[in-house]
Protein backbone atom coordinates (compact mmCIF):
# COMPACT_ATOMS: atom_id res chain seq x y z
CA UNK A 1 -21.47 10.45 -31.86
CA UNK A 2 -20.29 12.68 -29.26
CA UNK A 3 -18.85 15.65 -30.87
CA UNK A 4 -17.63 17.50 -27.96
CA UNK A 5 -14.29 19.07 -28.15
CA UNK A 6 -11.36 17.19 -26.99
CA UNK A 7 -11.00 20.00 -24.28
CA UNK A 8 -14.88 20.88 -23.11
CA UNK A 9 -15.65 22.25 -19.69
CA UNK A 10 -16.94 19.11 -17.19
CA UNK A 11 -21.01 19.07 -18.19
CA UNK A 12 -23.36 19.61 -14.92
CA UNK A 13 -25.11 17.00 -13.07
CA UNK A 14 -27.74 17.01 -15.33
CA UNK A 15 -25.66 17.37 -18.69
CA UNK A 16 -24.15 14.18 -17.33
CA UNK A 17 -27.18 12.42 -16.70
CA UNK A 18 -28.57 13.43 -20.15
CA UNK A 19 -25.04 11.96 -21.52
CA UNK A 20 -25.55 8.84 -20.07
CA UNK A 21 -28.77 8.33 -21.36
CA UNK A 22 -27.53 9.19 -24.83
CA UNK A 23 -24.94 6.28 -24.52
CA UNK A 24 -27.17 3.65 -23.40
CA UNK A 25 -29.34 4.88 -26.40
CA UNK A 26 -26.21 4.53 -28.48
CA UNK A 27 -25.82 0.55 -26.73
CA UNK A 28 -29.58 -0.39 -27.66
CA UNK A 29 -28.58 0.78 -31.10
CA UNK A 30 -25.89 -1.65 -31.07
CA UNK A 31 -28.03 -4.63 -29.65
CA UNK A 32 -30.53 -3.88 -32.63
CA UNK A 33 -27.80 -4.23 -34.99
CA UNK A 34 -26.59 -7.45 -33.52
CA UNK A 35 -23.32 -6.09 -32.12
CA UNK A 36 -21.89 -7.46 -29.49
CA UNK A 37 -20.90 -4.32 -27.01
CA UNK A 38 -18.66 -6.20 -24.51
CA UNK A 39 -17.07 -9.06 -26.52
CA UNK A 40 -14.65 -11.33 -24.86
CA UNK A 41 -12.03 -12.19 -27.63
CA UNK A 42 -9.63 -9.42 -28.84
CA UNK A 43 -6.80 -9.12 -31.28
CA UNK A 44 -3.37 -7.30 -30.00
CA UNK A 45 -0.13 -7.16 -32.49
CA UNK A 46 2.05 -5.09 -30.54
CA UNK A 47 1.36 -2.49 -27.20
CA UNK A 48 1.31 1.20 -28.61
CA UNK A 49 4.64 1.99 -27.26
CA UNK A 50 6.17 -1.08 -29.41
CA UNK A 51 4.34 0.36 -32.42
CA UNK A 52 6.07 3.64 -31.96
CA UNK A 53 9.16 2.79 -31.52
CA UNK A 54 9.23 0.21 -34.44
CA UNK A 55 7.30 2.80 -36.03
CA UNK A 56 9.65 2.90 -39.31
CA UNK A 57 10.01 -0.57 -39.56
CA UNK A 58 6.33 -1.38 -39.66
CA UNK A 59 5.74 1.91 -42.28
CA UNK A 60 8.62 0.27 -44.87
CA UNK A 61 6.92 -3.16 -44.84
CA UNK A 62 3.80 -1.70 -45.14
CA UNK A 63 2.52 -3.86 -42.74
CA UNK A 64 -1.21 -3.83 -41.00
CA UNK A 65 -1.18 -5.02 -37.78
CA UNK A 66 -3.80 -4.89 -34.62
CA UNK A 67 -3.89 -2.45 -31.93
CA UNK A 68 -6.18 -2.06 -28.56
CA UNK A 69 -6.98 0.94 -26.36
CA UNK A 70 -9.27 3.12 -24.86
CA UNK A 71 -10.60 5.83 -27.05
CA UNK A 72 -9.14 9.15 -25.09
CA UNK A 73 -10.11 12.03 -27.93
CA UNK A 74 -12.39 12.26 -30.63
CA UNK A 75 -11.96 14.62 -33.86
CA UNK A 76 -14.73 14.29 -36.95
CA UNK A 77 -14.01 16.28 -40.01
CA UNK A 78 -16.16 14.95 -42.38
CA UNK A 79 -15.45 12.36 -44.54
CA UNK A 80 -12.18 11.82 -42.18
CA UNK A 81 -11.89 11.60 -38.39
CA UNK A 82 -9.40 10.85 -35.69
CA UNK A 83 -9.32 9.58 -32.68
CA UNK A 84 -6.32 9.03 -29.57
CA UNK A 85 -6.11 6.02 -28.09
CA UNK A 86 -4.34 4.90 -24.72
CA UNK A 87 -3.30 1.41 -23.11
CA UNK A 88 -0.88 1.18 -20.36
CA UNK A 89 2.27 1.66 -22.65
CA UNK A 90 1.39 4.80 -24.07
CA UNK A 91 -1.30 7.09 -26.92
CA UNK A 92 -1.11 6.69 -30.44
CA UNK A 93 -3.31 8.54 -33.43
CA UNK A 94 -6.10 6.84 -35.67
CA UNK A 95 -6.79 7.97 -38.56
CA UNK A 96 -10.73 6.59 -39.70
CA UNK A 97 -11.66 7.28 -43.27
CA UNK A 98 -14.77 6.72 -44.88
CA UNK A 99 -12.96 5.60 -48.13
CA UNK A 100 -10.93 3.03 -45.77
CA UNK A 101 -13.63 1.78 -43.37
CA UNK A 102 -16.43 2.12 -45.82
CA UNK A 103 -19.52 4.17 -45.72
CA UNK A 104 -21.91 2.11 -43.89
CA UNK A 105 -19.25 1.03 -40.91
CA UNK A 106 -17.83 4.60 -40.86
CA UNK A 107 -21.09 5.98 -40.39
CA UNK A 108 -21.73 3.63 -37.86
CA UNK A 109 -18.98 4.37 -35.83
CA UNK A 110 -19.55 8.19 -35.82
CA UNK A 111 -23.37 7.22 -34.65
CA UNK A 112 -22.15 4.77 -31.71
CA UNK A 113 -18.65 5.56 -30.75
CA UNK A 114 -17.69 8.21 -27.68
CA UNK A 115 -14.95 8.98 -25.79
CA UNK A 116 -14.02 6.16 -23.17
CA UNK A 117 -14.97 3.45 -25.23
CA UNK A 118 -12.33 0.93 -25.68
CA UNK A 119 -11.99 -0.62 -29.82
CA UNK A 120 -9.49 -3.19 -31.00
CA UNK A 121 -8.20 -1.42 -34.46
CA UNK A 122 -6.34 -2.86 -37.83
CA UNK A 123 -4.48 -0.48 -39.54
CA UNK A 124 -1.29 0.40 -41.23
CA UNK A 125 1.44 3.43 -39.68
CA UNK A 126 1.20 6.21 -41.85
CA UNK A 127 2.80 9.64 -40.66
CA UNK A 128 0.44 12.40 -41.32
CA UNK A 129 1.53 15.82 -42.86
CA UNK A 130 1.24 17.42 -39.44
CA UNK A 131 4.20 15.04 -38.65
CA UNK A 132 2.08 12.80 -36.43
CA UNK A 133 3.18 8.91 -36.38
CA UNK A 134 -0.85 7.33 -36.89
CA UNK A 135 -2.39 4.01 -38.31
CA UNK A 136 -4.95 4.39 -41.18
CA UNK A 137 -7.37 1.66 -40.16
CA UNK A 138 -9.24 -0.28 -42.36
CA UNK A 139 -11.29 -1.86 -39.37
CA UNK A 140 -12.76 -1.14 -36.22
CA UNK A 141 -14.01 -3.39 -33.11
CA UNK A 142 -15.64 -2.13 -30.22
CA UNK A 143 -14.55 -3.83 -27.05
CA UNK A 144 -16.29 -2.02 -24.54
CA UNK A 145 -19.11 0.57 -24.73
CA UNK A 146 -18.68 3.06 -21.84
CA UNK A 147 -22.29 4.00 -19.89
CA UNK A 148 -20.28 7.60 -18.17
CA UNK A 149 -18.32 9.97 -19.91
CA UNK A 150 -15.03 10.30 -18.20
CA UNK A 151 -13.97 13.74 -16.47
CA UNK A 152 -13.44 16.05 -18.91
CA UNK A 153 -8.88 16.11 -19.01
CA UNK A 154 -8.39 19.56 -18.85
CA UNK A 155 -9.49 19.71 -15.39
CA UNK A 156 -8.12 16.29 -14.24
CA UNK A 157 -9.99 14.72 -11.04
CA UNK A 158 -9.00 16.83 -7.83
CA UNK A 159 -11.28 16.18 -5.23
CA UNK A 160 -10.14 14.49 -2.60
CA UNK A 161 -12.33 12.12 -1.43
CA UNK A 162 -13.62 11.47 -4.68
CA UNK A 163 -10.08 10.64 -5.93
CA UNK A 164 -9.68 7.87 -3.34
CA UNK A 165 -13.23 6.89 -3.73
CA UNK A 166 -12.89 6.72 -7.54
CA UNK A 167 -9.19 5.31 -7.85
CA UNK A 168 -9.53 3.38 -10.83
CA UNK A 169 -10.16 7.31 -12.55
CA UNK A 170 -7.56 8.72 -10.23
CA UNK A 171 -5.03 6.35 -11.47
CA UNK A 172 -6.07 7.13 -15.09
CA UNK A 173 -5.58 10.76 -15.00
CA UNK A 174 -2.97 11.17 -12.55
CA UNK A 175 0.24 9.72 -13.57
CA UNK A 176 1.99 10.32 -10.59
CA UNK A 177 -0.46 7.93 -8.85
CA UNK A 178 0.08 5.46 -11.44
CA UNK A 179 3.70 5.55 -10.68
CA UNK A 180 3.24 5.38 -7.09
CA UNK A 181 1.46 1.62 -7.45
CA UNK A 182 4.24 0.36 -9.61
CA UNK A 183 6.97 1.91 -6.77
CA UNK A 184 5.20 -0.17 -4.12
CA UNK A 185 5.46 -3.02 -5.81
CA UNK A 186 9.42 -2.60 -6.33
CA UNK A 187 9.46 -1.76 -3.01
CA UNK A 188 7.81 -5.31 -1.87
CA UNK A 189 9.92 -7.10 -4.14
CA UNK A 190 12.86 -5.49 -3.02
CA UNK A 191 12.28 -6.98 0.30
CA UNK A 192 11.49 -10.15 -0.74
CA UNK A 193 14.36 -10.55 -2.83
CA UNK A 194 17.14 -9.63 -0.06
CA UNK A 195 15.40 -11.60 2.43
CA UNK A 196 15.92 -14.62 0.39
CA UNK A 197 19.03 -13.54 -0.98
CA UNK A 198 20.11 -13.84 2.78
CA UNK A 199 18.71 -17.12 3.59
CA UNK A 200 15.12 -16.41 4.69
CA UNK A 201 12.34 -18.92 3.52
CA UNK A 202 8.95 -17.10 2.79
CA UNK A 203 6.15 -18.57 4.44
CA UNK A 204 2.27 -18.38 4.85
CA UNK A 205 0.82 -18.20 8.68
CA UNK A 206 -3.09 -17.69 9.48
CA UNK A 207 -4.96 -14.29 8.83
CA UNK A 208 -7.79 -15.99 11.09
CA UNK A 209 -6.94 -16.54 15.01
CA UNK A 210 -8.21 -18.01 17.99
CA UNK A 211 -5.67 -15.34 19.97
CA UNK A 212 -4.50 -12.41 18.43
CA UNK A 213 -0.66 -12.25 19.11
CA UNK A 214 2.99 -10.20 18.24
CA UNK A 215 1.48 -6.69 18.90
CA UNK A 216 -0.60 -4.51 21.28
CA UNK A 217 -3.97 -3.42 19.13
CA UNK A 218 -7.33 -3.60 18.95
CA UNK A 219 -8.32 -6.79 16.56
CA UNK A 220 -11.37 -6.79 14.38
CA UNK A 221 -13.42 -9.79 15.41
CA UNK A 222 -15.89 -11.79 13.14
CA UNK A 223 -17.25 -15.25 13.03
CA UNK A 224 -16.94 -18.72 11.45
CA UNK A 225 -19.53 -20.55 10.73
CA UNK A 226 -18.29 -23.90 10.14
CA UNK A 227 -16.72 -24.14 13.57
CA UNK A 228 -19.31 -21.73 15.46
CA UNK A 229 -16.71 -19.80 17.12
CA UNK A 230 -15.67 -16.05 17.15
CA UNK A 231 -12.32 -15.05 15.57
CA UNK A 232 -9.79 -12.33 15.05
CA UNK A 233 -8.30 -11.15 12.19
CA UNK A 234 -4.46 -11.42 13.02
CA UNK A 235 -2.46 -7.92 13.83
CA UNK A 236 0.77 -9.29 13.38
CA UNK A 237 2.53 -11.01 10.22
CA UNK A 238 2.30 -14.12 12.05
CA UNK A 239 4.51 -13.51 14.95
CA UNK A 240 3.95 -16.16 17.30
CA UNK A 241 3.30 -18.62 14.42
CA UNK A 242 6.49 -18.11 13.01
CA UNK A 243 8.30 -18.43 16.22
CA UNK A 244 6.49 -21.83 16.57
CA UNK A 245 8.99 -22.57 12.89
CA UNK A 246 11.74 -21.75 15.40
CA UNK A 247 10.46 -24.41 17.95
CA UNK A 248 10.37 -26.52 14.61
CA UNK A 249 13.73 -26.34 13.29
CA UNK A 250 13.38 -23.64 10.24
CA UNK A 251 15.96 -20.60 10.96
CA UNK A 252 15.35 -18.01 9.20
CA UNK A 253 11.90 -17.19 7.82
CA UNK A 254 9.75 -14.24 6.65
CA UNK A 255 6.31 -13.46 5.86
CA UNK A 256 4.67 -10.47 3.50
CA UNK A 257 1.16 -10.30 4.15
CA UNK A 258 -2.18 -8.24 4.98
CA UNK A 259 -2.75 -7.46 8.75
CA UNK A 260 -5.72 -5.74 10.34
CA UNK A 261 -6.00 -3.69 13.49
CA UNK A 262 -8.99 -1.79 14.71
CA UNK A 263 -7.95 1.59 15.36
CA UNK A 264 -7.69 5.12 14.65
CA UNK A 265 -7.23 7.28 10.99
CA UNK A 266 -4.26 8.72 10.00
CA UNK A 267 -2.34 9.84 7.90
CA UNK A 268 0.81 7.43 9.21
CA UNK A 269 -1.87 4.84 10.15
CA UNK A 270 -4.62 2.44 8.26
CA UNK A 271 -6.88 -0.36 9.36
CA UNK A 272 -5.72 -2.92 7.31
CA UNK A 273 -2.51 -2.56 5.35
CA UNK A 274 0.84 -4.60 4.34
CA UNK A 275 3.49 -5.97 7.01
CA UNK A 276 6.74 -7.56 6.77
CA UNK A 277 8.58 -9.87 9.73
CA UNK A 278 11.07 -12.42 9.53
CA UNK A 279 12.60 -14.41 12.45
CA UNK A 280 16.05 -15.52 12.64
CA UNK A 281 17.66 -18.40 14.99
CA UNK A 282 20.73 -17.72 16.87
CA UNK A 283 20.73 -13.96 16.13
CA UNK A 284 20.22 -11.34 18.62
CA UNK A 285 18.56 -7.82 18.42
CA UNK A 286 22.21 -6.17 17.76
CA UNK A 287 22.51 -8.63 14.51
CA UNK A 288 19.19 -7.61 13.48
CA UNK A 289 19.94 -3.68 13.72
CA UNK A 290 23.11 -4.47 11.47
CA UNK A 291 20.83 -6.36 8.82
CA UNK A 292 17.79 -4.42 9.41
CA UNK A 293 19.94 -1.23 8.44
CA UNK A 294 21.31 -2.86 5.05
CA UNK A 295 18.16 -4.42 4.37
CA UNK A 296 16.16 -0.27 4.17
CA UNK A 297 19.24 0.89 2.28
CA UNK A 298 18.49 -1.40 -0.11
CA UNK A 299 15.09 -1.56 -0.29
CA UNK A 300 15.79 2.40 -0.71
CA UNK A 301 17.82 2.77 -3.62
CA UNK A 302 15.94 -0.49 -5.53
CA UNK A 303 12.93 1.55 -5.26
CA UNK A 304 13.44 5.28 -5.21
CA UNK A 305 17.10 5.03 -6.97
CA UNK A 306 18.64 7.32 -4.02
CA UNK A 307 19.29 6.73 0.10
CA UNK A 308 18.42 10.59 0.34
CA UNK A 309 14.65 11.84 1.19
CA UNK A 310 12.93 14.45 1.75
CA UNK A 311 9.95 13.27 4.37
CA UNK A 312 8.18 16.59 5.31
CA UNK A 313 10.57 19.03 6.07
CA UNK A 314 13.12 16.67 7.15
CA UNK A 315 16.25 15.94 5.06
CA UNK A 316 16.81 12.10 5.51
CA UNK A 317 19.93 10.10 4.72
CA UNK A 318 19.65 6.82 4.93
CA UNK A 319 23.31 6.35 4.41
CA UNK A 320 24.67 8.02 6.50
CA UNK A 321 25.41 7.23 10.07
CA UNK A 322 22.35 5.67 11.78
CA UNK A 323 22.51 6.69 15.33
CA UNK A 324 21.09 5.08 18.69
CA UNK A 325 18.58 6.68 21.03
CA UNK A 326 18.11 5.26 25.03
CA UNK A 327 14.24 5.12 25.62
CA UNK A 328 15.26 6.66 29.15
CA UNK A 329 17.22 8.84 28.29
CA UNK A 330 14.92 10.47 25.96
CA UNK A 331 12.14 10.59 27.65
CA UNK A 332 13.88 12.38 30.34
CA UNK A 333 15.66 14.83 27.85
CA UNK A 334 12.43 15.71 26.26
CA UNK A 335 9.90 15.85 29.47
CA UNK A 336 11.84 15.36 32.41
CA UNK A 337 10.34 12.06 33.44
CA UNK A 338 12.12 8.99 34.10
CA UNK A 339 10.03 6.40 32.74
CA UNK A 340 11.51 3.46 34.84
CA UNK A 341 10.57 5.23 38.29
CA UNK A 342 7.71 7.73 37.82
CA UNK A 343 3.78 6.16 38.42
CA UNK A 344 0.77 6.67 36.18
CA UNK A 345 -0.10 10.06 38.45
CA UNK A 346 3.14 11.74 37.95
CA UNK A 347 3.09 10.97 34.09
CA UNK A 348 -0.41 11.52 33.48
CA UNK A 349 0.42 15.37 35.10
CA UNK A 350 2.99 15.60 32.62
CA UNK A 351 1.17 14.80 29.65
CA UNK A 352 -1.69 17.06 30.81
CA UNK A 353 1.43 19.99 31.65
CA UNK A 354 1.93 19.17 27.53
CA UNK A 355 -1.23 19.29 26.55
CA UNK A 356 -1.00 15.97 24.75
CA UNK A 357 -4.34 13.69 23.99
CA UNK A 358 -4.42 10.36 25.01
CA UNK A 359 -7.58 7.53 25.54
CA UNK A 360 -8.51 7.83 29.02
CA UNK A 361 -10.14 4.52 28.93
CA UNK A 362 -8.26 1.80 29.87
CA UNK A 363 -4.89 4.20 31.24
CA UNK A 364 -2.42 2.53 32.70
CA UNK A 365 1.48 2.55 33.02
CA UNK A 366 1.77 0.97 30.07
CA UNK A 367 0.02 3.51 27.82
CA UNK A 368 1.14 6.36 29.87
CA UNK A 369 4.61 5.87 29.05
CA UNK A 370 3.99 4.96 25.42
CA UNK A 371 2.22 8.73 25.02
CA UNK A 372 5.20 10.74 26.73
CA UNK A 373 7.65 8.83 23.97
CA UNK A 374 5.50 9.47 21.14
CA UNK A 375 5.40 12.98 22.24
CA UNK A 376 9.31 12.97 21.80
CA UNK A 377 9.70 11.19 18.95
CA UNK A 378 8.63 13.45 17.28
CA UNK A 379 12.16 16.05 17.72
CA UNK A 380 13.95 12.59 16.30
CA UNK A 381 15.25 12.94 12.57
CA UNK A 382 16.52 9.87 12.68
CA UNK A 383 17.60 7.45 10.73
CA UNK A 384 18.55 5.64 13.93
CA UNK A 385 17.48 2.93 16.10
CA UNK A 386 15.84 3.44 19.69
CA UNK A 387 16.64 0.63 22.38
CA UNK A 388 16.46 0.40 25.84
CA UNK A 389 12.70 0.37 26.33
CA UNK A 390 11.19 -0.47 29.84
CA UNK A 391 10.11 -4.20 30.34
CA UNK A 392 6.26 -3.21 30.76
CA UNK A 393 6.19 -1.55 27.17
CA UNK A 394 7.40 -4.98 25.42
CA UNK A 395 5.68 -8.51 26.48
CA UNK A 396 7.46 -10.92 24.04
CA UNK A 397 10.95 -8.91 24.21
CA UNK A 398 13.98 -10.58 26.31
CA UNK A 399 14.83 -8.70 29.53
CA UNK A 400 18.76 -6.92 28.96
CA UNK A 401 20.90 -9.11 30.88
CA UNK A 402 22.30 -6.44 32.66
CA UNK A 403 19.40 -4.09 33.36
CA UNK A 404 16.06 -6.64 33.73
CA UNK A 405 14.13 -3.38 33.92
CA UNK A 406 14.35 -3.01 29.97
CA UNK A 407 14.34 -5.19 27.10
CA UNK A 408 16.44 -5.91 23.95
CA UNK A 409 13.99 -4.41 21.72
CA UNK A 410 15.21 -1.59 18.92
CA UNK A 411 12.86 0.24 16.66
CA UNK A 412 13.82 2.16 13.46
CA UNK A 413 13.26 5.97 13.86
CA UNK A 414 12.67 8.05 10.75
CA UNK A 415 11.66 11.81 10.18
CA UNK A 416 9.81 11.44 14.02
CA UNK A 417 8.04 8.06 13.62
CA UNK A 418 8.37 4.26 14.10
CA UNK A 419 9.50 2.68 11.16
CA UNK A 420 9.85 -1.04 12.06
CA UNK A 421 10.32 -3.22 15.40
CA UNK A 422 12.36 -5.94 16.22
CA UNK A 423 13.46 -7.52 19.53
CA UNK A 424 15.35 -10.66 20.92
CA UNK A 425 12.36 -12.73 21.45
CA UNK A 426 11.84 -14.31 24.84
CA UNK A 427 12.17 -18.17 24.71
CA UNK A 428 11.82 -18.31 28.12
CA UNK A 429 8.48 -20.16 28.53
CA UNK A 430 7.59 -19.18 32.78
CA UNK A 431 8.55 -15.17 31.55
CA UNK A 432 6.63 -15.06 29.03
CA UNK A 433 3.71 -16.62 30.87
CA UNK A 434 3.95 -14.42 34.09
CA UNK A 435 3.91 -11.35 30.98
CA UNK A 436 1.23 -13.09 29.23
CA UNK A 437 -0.91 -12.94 32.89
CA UNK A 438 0.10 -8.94 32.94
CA UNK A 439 -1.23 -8.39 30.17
CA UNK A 440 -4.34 -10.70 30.15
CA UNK A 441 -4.67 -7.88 33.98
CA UNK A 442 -4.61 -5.19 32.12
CA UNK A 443 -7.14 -6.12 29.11
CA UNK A 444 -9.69 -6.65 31.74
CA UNK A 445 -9.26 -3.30 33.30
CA UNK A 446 -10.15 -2.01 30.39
CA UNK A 447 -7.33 -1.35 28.01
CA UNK A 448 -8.60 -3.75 24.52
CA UNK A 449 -5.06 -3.17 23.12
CA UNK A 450 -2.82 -5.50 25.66
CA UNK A 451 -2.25 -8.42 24.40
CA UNK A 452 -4.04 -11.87 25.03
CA UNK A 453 -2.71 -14.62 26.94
CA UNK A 454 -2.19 -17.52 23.93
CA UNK A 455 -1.27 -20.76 26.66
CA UNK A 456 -0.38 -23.09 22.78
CA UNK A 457 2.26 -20.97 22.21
CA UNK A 458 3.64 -20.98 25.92
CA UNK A 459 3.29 -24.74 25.72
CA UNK A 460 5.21 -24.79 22.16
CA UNK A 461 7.79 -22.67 23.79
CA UNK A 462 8.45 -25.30 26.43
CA UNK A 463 9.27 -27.61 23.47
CA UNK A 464 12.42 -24.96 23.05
CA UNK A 465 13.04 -22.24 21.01
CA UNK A 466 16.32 -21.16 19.84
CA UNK A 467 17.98 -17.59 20.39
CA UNK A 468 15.84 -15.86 17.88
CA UNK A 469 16.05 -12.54 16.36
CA UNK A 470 12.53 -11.12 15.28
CA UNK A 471 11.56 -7.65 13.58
CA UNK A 472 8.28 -6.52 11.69
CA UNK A 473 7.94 -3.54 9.40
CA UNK A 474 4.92 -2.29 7.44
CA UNK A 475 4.48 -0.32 3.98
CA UNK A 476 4.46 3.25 6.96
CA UNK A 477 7.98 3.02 5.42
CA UNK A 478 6.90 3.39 2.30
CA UNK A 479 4.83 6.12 2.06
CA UNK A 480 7.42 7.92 4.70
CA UNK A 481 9.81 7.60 1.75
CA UNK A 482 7.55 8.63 -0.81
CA UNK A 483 6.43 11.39 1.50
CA UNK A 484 3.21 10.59 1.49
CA UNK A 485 0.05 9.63 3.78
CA UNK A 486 -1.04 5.76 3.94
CA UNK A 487 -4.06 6.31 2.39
CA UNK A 488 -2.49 7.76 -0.65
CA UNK A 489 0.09 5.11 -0.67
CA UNK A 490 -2.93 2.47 -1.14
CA UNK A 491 -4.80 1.61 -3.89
CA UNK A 492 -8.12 1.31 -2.17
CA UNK A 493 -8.16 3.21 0.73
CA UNK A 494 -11.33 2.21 2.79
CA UNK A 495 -13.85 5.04 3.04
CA UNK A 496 -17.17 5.16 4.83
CA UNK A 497 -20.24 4.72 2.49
CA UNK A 498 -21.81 7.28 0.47
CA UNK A 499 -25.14 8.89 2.04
């Protein structure tokens, strides 16, 4: 029996090594008196919270009924103790009596029983003369025996990496956190359901690719054995696969689903995290800034209950006007540059002038100009869209019919960053080929984030593809509107190994 106060300072390293070999003392005690410690079957009536709030109810019929939980506090007084347990509804009070549970099992249970354990209990309410709504329980099940004492409450579980290492007690202690999982999951299904409130079929395309495709990353390679070739893992939510549905005859379709890119930490960017893109026939990027716009205001107020945020020290309404930002004309306003007519030299002086870091390896126009903008994205509040972008920064974008030097491409801007892509894709099958070759150039001068050259989905383009209307957004958005990083925003942030 541990008989630590509900409230004790955390125990040292060694205090909790000497604990833990008290409880798996306490679980050879239970082997040698033929209890199971981890049985399978258990008995719920009613969650916690439903117990509570039928509280008087279930006191005037005197009814027992069955309760589960994990045992949070632990109180002996003798012939009488009490305990708090928690599921995920809420705490409730037992009261364990040696006159109820008899001698033998009450004893028992004061031997074996610690905090953290979780017990299936039958009991009836009773309200205590503290005024404290309780069951007196007449038996007691253990479910689980615990091997570590939990972090002692008072102090909670702070540290950093050790909250993201240890989630599953991060979640427990930190109801914030706990919130911020079920938000996510609104926020997902809030996207699902206006997508297919608006016509858009879900659909499944490959995580595993012969050609990575839709986006300019590094992909994490691997191999399969069956077919003794080297794959990637995909870095786009299907992209080219689901313009392939377009060649096929589907319209409008969207996919939800894990993506993986090999690059840097952040705390606006993860390795492998959850993306959103839908493609839609006979639309063009214009159409898809009108829906992508009421698509985040409701995915905003389904969610979060509000189109107002506060993402760092940015005031952020995503109702009110959404305004439109030329690429060019940015750039220029920001640095001075025009990014259709200035070479690698002149930019690379300017970013140098700004002291900005970029990845020397692999330089090109390409990158160059993508470092000025994200150097002046950064003085854009947003919400807005930016459009306009030069030809060379966008390889599966159509060329503006007016101005072939940029591309029909809009991205979402929010509190200084990208928050979602979309483009008029080109259908043009010899355009997209002569880009696919540009790129293919620049991946073997060095630069492992240009995009591959996939010839099946040139061929399937020759087949025809429709005027489509693609955009991709990823759960950046979500932790921008919770206002905070990715990695707290995920349940399982990947860390490097211990020692």
């Amino acid at each position: 029996m541990n008989k630590k106060p509900d409230h004790a300072a955390p125990a040292k390293p060694d205090g909790r090594a000497s604990e833990r070999q008290d409880r798996l003392h306490k679980l050879e005690l239970l082997k040698q008196a033929g209890v199971n410690p981890y049985p399978a079957k258990a008995r719920r009536d009613f969650t916690l919270a439903d117990v509570k709030a039928g509280f008087d109810s279930l006191a005037a019929k005197n009814q027992e009924l069955y309760v589960v939980g994990r045992v949070r506090s632990w109180r002996e007084h003798g012939n009488i103790s009490f305990a708090h347990i928690e599921d995920a509804t809420g705490k409730l009070q037992l009261i364990l009596g040696k006159n109820n549970l008899g001698a033998e099992a009450y004893k028992f249970f004061l031997k074996i029983l610690d905090s953290g354990d979780f017990v299936q209990a039958k009991g009836k309410p009773l309200t205590t003369q503290a005024g404290e709504q309780s069951l007196q329980i007449s038996e007691l099940k253990l479910l689980t025996k615990t091997l570590r004492p939990l972090p002692a409450e008072h102090f909670g579980f702070k540290d950093e990496e050790e909250r993201l290492r240890k989630r599953y007690l991060d979640i427990l202690y930190n109801p914030e956190v706990k919130e911020l999982i079920s938000k996510k999951a609104k926020f997902w299904e809030a996207m699902r359901k206006f997508l297919s409130k608006n016509g858009f079929l879900e659909v499944e395309t490959p995580v595993l690719e012969n050609t990575t495709g839709g986006a300019d990353a590094r992909p994490f390679i691997t191999h399969h054995h069956a077919l003794d070739i080297d794959v990637y893992l995909r870095i786009s939510a299907g992209e080219l696969w689901q313009k392939r549905l377009m060649v096929a005859g589907l319209e409008k379709t969207f996919e939800i689903g894990r993506i993986f890119r090999n690059e840097g930490i952040s705390a606006e960017h993860a390795q492998d995290y959850t993306q959103m893109e839908f493609y839609w026939a006979y639309a063009n990027y214009e159409d898809g800034m009108k829906l992508v716009k009421k698509l985040y205001q409701y995915v905003a107020k389904e969610t979060f209950g509000t189109l107002k945020f506060k993402i760092g020290e940015r005031e952020i309404d995503l109702g009110g006007k959404w305004q439109k930002y030329d690429f060019v004309k940015t750039v220029k306003k920001f640095t001075g540059v025009d990014a259709l007519k200035a070479d690698v030299e002149r930019i690379r002086q300017k970013l140098d002038e700004l002291k900005i870091e970029y990845d020397k390896e692999g330089f090109n126009l390409t990158r160059a100009i993508d470092n000025l903008w994200k150097y002046c994205r950064k003085n854009i509040a947003g919400p807005g869209f930016l459009i306009n972008v030069p030809v060379t920064m966008e390889p599966l974008a159509k060329r503006d019919e007016k101005n072939p030097n940029i591309v029909q491409r809009f991205q979402v801007i929010l509190a200084g960053s990208e928050m979602g892509k979309g483009y008029s894709e080109l259908n043009d099958p010899l355009d997209q080929a002569e880009r696919f070759a540009a790129q293919q150039k620049l991946r073997e001068a060095g630069d492992e984030e240009a995009q591959m050259f996939d010839h099946e989905f040139v061929e399937a383009l020759e087949y025809g593809m429709p005027p489509t209307c693609g955009f991709g957004v990823s759960e950046r958005l979500f932790s921008f509107l919770a206002d905070k990083s990715i990695r707290d925003c995920q349940i399982f942030p990947l860390l490097r190994p211990k020692g």
